[in-house]
Protein backbone atom coordinates (compact mmCIF):
# COMPACT_ATOMS: atom_id res chain seq x y z
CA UNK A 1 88.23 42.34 82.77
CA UNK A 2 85.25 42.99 80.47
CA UNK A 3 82.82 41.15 82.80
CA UNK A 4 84.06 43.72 85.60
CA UNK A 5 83.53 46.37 83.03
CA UNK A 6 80.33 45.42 82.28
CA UNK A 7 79.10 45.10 85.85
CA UNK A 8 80.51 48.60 86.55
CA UNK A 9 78.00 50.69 83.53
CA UNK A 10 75.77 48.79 84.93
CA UNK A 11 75.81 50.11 88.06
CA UNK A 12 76.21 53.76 87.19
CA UNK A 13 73.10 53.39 84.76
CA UNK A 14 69.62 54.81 85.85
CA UNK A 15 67.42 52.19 86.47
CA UNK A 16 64.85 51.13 84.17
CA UNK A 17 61.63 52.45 84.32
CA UNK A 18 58.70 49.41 84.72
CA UNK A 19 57.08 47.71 82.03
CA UNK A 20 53.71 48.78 81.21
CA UNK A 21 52.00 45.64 80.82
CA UNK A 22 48.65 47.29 79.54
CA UNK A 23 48.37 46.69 75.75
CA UNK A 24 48.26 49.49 73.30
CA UNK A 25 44.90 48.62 72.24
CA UNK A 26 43.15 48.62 75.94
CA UNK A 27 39.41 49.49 75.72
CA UNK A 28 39.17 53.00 77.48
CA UNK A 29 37.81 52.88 81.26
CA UNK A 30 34.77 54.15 80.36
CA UNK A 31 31.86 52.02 78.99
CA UNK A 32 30.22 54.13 76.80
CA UNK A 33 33.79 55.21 75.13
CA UNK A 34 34.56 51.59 75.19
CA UNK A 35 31.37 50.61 73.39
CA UNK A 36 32.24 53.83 71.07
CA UNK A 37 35.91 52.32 70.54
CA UNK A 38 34.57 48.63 69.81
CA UNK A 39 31.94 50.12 67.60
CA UNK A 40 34.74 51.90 65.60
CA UNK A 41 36.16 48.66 65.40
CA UNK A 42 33.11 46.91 63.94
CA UNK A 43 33.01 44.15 66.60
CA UNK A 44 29.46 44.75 67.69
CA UNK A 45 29.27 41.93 70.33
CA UNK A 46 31.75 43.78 72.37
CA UNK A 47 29.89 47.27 71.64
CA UNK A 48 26.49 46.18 72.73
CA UNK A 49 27.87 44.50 75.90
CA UNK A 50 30.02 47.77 77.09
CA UNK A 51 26.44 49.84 75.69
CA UNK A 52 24.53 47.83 78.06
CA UNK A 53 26.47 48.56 80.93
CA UNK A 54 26.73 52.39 80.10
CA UNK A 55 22.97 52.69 79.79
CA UNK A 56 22.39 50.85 83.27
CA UNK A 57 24.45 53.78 84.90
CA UNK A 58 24.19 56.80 86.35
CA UNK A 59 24.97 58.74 82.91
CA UNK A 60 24.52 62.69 82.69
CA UNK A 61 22.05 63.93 79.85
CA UNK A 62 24.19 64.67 76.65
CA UNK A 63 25.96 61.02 77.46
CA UNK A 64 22.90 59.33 78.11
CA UNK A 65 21.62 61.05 74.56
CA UNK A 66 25.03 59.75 72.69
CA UNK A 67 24.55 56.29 74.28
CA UNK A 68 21.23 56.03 72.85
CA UNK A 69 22.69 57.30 69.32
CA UNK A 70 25.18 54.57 69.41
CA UNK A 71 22.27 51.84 70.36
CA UNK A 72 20.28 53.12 67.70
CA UNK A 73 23.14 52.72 65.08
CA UNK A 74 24.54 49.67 66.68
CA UNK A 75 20.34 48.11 66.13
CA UNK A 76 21.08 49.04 62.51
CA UNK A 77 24.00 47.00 62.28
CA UNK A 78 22.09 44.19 63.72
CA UNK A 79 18.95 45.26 61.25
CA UNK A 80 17.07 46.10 64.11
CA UNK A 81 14.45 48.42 63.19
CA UNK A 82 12.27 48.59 65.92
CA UNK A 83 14.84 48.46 68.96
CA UNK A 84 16.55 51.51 66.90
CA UNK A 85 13.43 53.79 66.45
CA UNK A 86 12.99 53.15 70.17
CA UNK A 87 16.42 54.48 71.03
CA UNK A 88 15.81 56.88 68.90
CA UNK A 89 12.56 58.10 70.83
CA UNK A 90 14.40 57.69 74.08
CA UNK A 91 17.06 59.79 72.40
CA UNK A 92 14.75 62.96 71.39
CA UNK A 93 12.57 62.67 74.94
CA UNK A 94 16.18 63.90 76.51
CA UNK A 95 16.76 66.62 74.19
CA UNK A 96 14.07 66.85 70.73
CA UNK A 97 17.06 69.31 69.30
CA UNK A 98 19.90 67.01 69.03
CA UNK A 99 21.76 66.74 66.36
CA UNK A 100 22.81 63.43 65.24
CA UNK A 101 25.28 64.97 62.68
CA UNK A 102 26.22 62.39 59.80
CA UNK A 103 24.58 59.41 60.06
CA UNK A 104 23.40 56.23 57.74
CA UNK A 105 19.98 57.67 55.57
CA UNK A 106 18.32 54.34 57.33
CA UNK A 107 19.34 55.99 60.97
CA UNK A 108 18.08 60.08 59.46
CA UNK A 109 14.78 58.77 58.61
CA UNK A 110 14.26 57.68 61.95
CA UNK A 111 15.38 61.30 63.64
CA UNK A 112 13.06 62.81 60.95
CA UNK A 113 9.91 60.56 61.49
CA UNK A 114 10.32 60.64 65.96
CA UNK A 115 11.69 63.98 66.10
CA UNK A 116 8.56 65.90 67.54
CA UNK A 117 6.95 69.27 65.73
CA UNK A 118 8.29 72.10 67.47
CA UNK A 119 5.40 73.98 69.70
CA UNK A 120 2.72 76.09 67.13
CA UNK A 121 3.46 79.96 67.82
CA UNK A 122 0.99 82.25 70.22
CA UNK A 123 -2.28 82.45 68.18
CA UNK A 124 -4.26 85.81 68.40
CA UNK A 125 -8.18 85.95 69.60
CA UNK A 126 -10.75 88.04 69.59
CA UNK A 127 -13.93 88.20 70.40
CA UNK A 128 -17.01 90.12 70.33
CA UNK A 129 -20.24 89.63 72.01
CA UNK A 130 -23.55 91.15 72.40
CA UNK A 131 -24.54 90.06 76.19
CA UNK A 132 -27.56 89.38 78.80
CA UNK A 133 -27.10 89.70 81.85
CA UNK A 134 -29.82 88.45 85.11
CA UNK A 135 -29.39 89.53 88.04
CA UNK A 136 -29.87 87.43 91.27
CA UNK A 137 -31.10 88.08 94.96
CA UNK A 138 -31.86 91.52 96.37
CA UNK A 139 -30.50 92.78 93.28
CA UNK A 140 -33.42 91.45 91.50
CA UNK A 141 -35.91 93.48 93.27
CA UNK A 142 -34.73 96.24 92.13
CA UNK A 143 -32.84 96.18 88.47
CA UNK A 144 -34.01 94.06 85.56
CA UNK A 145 -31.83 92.10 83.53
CA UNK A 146 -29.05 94.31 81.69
CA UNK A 147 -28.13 94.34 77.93
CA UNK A 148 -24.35 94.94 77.26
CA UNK A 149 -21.56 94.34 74.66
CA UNK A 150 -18.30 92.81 75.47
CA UNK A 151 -14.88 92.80 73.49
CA UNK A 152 -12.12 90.82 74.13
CA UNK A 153 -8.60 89.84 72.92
CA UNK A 154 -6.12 87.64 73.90
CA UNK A 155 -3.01 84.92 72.71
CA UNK A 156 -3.65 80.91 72.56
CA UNK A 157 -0.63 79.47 73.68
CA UNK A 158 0.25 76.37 72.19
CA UNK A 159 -2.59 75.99 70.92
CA UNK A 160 -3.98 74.94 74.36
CA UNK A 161 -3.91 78.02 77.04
CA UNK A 162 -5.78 81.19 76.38
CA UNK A 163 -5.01 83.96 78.35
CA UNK A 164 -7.88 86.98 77.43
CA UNK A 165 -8.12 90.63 78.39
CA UNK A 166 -12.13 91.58 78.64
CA UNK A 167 -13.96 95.14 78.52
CA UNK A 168 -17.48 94.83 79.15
CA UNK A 169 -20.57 97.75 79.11
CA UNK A 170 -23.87 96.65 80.89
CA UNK A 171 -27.18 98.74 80.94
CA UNK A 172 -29.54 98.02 83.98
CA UNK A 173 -33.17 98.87 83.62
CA UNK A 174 -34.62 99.91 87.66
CA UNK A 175 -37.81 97.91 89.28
CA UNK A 176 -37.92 101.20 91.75
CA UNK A 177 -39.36 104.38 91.55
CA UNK A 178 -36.59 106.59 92.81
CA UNK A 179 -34.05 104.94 90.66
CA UNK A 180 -33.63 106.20 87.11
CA UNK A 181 -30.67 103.59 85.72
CA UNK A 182 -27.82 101.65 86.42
CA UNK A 183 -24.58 101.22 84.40
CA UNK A 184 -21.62 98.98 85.03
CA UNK A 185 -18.55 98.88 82.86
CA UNK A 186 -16.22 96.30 83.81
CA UNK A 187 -13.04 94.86 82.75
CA UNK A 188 -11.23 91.46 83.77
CA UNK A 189 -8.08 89.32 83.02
CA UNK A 190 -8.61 85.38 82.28
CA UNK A 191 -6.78 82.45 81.73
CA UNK A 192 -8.57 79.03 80.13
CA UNK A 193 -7.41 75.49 78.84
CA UNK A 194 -9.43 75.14 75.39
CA UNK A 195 -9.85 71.66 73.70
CA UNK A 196 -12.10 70.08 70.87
CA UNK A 197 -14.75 67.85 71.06
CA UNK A 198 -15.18 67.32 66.79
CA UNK A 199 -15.38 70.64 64.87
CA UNK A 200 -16.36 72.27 68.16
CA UNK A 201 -14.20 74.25 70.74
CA UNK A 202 -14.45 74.17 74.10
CA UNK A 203 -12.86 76.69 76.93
CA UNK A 204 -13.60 77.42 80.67
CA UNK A 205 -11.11 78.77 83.04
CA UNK A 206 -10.80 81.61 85.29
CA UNK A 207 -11.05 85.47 85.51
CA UNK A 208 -10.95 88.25 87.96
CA UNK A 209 -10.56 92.18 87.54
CA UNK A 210 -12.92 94.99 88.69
CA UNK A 211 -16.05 96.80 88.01
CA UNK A 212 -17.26 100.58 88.32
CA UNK A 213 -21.08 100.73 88.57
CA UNK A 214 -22.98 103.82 88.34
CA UNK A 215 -26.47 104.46 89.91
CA UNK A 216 -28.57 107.05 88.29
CA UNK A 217 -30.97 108.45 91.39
CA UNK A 218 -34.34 110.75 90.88
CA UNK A 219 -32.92 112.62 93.74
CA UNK A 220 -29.29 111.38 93.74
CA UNK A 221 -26.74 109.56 91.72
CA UNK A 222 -24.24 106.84 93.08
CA UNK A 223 -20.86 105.22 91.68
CA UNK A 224 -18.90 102.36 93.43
CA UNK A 225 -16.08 100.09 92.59
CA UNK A 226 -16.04 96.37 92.63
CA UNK A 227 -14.01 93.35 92.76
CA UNK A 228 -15.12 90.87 89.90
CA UNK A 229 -14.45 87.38 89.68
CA UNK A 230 -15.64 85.08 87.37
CA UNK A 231 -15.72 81.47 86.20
CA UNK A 232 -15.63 81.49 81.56
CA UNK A 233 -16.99 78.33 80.06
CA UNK A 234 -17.46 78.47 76.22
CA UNK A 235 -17.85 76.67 73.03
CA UNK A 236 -17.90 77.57 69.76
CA UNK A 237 -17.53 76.78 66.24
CA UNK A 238 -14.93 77.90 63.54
CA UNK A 239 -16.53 77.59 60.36
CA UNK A 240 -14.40 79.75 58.16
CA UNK A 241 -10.42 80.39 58.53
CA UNK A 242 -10.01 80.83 62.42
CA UNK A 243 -13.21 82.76 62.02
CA UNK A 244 -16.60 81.54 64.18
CA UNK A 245 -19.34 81.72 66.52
CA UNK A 246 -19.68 80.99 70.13
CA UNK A 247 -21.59 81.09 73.17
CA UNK A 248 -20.16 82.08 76.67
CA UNK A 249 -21.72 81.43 80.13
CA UNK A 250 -19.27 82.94 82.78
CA UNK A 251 -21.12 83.38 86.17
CA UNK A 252 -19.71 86.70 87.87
CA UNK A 253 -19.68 87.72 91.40
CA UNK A 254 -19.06 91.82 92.47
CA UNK A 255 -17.76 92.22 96.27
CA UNK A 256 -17.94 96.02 97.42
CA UNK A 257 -17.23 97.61 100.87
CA UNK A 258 -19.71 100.46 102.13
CA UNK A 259 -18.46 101.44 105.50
CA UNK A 260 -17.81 98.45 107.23
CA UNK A 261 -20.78 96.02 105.35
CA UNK A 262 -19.38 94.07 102.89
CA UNK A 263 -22.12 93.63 99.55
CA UNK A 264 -22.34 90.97 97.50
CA UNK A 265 -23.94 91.12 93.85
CA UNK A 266 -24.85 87.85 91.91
CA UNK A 267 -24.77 87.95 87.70
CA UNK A 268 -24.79 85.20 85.11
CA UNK A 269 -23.88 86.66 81.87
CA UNK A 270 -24.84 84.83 78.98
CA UNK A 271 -22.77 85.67 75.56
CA UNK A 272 -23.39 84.98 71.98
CA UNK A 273 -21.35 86.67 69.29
CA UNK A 274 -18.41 86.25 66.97
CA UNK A 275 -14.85 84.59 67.51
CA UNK A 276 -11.57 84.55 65.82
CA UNK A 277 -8.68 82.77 66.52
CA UNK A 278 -5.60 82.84 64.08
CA UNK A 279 -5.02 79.16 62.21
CA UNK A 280 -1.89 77.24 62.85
CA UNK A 281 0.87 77.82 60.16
């Protein structure tokens, strides 16, 4: 009678539901949270082996960082010092801001010494230059070299690319009779990689902008526009506190339009004067 019993709740009972054979302490899917999870767990073989096969896949940019942090601590725990600096570096190329939050002093050291400067701010320049300018083919025949001022200012970004606004005032002495004078103020907007070769700087780029050149006539007088374009090169030295001088060769080239003839007019500019560039903080 009890057996029946028995058989009978055991029937009417919900079945069981099936054993989950996976142990409590299963390593997550993962392999970087597994090589987290044995790290935790201070069994380094296992972390290094699950590390290594995080790093060889296709990981997204913060994981790829926080698999790199975990090499670089888990090269501590094997006193690794040179395999953790270079996780370190690999770390900061992916993102130079990340924070490793708490970590050993041996392991902050490292972020401190790799962790790159952050870029200088824009630096201001200025310039000012007393100029000579020839002039080339048939303009030759008729003006003589011109005597002019130029002033300039500008930002150095990072402490590399100069980008430079320049007014410029010209006076043109006349080979001809039945020309009196020729003026020609012009203005143009430049960008220019600088470098240093020792305690000198060195800068050549690019310009362009435009040009309004008067003619002074015995009988009549004459005014134009013109497209400039010109090609910088400079060095100079800073002697005193971002203060210096320098000397500027930037061949220029004026394109006007009368009627349908296009004109060409050929000038090589030679600058000497001061310079100033703010230091780096």
């Amino acid at each position: 009678m009890v057996g029946l019993l028995t058989l009978w709740i055991g029937l009417l009972a919900p079945p069981a539901p099936p054993a989950d054979d996976t142990p409590a302490d299963a390593p997550p899917a993962d392999a970087l949270d597994a090589s987290i999870a044995c790290y935790e767990q201070l069994d380094y073989v296992c972390a290094d082996a699950r590390l290594a096969e995080a790093l060889a896949s296709d990981l997204s940019g913060p994981r790829r960082a926080r698999a790199h942090l975990y090499e670089a601590l888990l090269a501590l725990a094997w006193r690794d010092r040179i395999r953790a600096r270079r996780a370190v570096r690999a770390l900061l190329a992916i993102d130079p801001a990340f924070d490793p939050g708490p970590v050993p002093p041996p392991l902050a050291k490292l972020f401190e010494e790799e962790r790159p400067d952050p870029p200088p701010p824009p630096a201001l320049m200025l310039r000012l230059d007393g100029t000579l300018l020839p002039v080339f083919g048939q303009d030759a025949t008729q003006w003589t070299e011109g005597l002019g001022v130029e002033l300039a200012g500008g930002v150095l970004l990072d402490r590399r690319w100069a980008l430079e606004a320049t007014v410029g005032y010209a006076d043109f002495a006349p080979r001809l009779f039945t020309l009196e004078g020729l003026t020609m103020l012009y203005g143009t907007l430049g960008v220019s990689v600088r470098g240093t070769l020792g305690p000198l700087a060195l800068q050549g780029g690019v310009a362009g902008g435009a040009a309004r050149v008067e003619v002074d006539g015995v009988l009549v007088d004459d005014g134009y526009w013109a497209v400039a374009a010109a090609l910088p090169l400079e060095i100079s030295w800073p002697f005193w506190r971002g203060l210096g001088v320098g000397v500027r060769f930037a061949p220029l080239l004026l394109t006007t339009t009368t009627g349908d003839t296009a004109a060409a007019s050929y000038i090589l500019p030679l600058t000497v004067g001061l310079r100033y560039v703010a230091p780096a903080p």
